[in-house]
N, C-alpha and C. Protein backbone atom coordinates (compact mmCIF):
# COMPACT_ATOMS: atom_id res chain seq x y z
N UNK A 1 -195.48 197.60 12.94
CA UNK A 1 -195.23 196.74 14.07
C UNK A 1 -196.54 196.05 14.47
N UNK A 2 -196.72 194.73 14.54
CA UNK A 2 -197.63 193.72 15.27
C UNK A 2 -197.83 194.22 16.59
N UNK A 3 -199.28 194.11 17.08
CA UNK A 3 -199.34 194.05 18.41
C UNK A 3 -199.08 193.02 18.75
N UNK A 4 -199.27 192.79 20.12
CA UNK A 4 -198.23 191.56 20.93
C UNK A 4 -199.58 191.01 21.54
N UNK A 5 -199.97 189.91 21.65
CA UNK A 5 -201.18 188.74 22.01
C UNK A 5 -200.95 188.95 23.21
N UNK A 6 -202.43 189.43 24.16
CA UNK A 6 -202.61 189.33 25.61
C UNK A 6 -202.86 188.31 25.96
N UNK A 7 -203.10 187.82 27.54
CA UNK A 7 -204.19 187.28 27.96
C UNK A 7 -203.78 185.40 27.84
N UNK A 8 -204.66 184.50 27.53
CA UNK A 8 -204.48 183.38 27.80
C UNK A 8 -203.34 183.46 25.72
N UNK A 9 -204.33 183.87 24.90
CA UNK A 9 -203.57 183.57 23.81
C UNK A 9 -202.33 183.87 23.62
N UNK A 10 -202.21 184.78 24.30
CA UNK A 10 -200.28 185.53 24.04
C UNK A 10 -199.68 184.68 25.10
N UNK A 11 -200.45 183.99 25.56
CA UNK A 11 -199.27 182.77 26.91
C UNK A 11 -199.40 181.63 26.02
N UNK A 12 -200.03 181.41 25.20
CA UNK A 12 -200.02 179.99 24.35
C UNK A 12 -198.99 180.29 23.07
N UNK A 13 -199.26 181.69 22.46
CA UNK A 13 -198.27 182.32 21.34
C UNK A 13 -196.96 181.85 21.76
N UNK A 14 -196.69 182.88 23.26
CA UNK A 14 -195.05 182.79 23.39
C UNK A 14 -194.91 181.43 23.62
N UNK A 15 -195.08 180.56 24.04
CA UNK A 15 -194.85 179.24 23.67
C UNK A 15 -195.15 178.13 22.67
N UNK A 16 -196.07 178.69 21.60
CA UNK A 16 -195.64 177.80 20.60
C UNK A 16 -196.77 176.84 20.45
N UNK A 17 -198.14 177.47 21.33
CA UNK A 17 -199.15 176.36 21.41
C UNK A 17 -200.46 176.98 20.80
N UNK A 18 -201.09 176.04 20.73
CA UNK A 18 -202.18 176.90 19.82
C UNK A 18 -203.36 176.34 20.81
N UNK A 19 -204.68 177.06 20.69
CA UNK A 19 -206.07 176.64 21.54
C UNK A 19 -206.13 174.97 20.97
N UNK A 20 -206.44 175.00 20.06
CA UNK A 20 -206.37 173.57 19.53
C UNK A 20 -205.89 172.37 20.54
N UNK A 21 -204.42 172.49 20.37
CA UNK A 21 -203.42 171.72 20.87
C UNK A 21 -203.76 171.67 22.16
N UNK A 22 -203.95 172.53 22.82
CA UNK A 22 -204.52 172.79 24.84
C UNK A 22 -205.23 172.07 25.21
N UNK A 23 -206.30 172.52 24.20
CA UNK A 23 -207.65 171.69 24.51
C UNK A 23 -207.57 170.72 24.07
N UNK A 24 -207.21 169.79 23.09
CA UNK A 24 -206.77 168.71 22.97
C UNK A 24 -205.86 167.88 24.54
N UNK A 25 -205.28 168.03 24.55
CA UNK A 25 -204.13 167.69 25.32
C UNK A 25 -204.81 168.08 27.17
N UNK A 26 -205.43 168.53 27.42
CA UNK A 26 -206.43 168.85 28.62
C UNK A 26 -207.70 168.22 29.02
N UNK A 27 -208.21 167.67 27.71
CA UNK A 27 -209.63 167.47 27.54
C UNK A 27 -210.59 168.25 28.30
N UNK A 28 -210.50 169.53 27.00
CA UNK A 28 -211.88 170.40 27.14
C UNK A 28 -212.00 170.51 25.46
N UNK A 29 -213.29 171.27 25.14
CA UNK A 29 -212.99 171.70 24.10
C UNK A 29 -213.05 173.11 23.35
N UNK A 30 -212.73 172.89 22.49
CA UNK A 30 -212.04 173.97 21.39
C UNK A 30 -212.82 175.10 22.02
N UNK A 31 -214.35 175.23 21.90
CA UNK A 31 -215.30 175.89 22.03
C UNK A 31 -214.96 176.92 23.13
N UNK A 32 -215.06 175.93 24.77
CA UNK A 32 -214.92 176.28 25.83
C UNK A 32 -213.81 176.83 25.98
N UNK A 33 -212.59 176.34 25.76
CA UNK A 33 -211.15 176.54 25.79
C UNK A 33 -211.48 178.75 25.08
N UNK A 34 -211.58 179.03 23.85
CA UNK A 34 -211.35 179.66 23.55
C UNK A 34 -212.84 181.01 24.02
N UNK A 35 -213.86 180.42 24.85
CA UNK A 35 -214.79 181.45 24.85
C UNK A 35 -213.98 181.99 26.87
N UNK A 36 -212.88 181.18 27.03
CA UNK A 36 -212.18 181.29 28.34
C UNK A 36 -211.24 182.36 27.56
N UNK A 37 -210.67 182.12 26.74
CA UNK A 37 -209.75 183.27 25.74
C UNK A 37 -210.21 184.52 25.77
N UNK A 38 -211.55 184.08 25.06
CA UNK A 38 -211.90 185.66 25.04
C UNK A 38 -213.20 186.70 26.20
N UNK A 39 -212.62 185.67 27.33
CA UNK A 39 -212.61 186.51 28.18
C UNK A 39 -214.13 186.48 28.12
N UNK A 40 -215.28 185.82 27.29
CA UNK A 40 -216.58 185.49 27.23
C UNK A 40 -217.27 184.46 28.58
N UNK A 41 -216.59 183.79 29.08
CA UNK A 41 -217.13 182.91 30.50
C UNK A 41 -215.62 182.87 31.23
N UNK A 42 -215.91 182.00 32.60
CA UNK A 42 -214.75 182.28 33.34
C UNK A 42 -214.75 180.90 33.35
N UNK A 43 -213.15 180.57 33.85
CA UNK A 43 -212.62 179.43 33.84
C UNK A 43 -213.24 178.89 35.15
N UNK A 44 -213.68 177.67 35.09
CA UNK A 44 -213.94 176.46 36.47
C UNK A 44 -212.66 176.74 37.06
N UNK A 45 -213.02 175.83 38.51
CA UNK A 45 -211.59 175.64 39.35
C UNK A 45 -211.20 174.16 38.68
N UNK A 46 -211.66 173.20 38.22
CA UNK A 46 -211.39 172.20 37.42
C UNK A 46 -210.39 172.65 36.13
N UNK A 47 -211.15 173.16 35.22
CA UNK A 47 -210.32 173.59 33.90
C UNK A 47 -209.27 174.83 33.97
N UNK A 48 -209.19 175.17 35.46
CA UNK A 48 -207.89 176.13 35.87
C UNK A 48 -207.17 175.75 36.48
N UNK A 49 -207.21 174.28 37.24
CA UNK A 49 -206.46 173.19 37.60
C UNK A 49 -205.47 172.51 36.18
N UNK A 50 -206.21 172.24 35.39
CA UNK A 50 -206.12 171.72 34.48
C UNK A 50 -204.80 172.66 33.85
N UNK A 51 -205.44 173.87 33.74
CA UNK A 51 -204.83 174.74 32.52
C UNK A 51 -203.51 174.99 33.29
N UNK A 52 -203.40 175.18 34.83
CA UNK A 52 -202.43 175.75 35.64
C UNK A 52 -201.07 174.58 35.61
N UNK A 53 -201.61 172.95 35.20
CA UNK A 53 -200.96 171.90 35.31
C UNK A 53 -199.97 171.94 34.26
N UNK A 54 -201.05 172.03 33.19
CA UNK A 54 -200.23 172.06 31.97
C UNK A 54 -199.51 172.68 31.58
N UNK A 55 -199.46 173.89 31.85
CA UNK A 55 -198.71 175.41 31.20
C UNK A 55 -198.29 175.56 32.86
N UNK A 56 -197.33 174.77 33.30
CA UNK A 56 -196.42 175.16 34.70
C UNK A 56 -196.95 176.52 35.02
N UNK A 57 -197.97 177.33 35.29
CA UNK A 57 -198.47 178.30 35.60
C UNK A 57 -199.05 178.05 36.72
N UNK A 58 -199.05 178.83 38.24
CA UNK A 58 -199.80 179.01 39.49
C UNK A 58 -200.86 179.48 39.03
N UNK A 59 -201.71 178.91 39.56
CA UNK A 59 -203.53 179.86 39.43
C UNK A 59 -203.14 181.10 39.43
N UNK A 60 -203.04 181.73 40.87
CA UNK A 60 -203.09 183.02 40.85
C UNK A 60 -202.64 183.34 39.48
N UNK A 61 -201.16 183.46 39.14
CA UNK A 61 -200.49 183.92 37.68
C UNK A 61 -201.65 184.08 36.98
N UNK A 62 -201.85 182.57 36.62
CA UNK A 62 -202.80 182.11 36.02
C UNK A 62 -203.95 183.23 35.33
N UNK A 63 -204.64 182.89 36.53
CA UNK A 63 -205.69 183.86 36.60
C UNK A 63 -205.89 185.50 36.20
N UNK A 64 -204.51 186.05 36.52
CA UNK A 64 -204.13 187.47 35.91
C UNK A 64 -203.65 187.46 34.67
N UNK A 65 -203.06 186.54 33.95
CA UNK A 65 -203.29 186.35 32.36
C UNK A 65 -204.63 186.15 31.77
N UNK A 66 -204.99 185.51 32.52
CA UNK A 66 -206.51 185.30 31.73
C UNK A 66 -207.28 186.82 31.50
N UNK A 67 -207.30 187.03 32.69
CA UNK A 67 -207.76 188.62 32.80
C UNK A 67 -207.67 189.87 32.12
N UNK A 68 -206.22 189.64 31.87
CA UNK A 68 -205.54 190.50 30.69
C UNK A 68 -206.14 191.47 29.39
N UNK A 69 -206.28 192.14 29.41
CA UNK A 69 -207.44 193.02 28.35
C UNK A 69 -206.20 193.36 27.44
């Protein structure tokens, strides 16, 4: 059995999106987008505006996916 993707990537998995595509489609990049993934820097209130817009997600939510270990 696969483990199951936490965090910002397992919210992009279950829907079908990849870091790529996000950050594309957001304008940030790849880099930033995914060092927010792994939980390596924290998201701006800009690029969590951003991210919260796109992926119909409330900050708060938001924010506790990101968190996700």
């Amino acid at each position: 059995m696969t483990k199951k993707k936490r965090g910002l990537r397992g919210l992009l998995a279950d829907r079908g999106l990849t870091l790529t595509r996000v950050a594309g489609e957001i304008g940030t990049s790849l880099g930033h987008l995914s060092e927010v993934a792994n939980r390596k820097t924290a998201p701006g209130p800009e690029l969590m505006g951003k991210l919260s817009g796109h992926l119909d997600v409330p900050i708060p939510k938001l924010q506790q996916i990101i968190d996700e270990k």
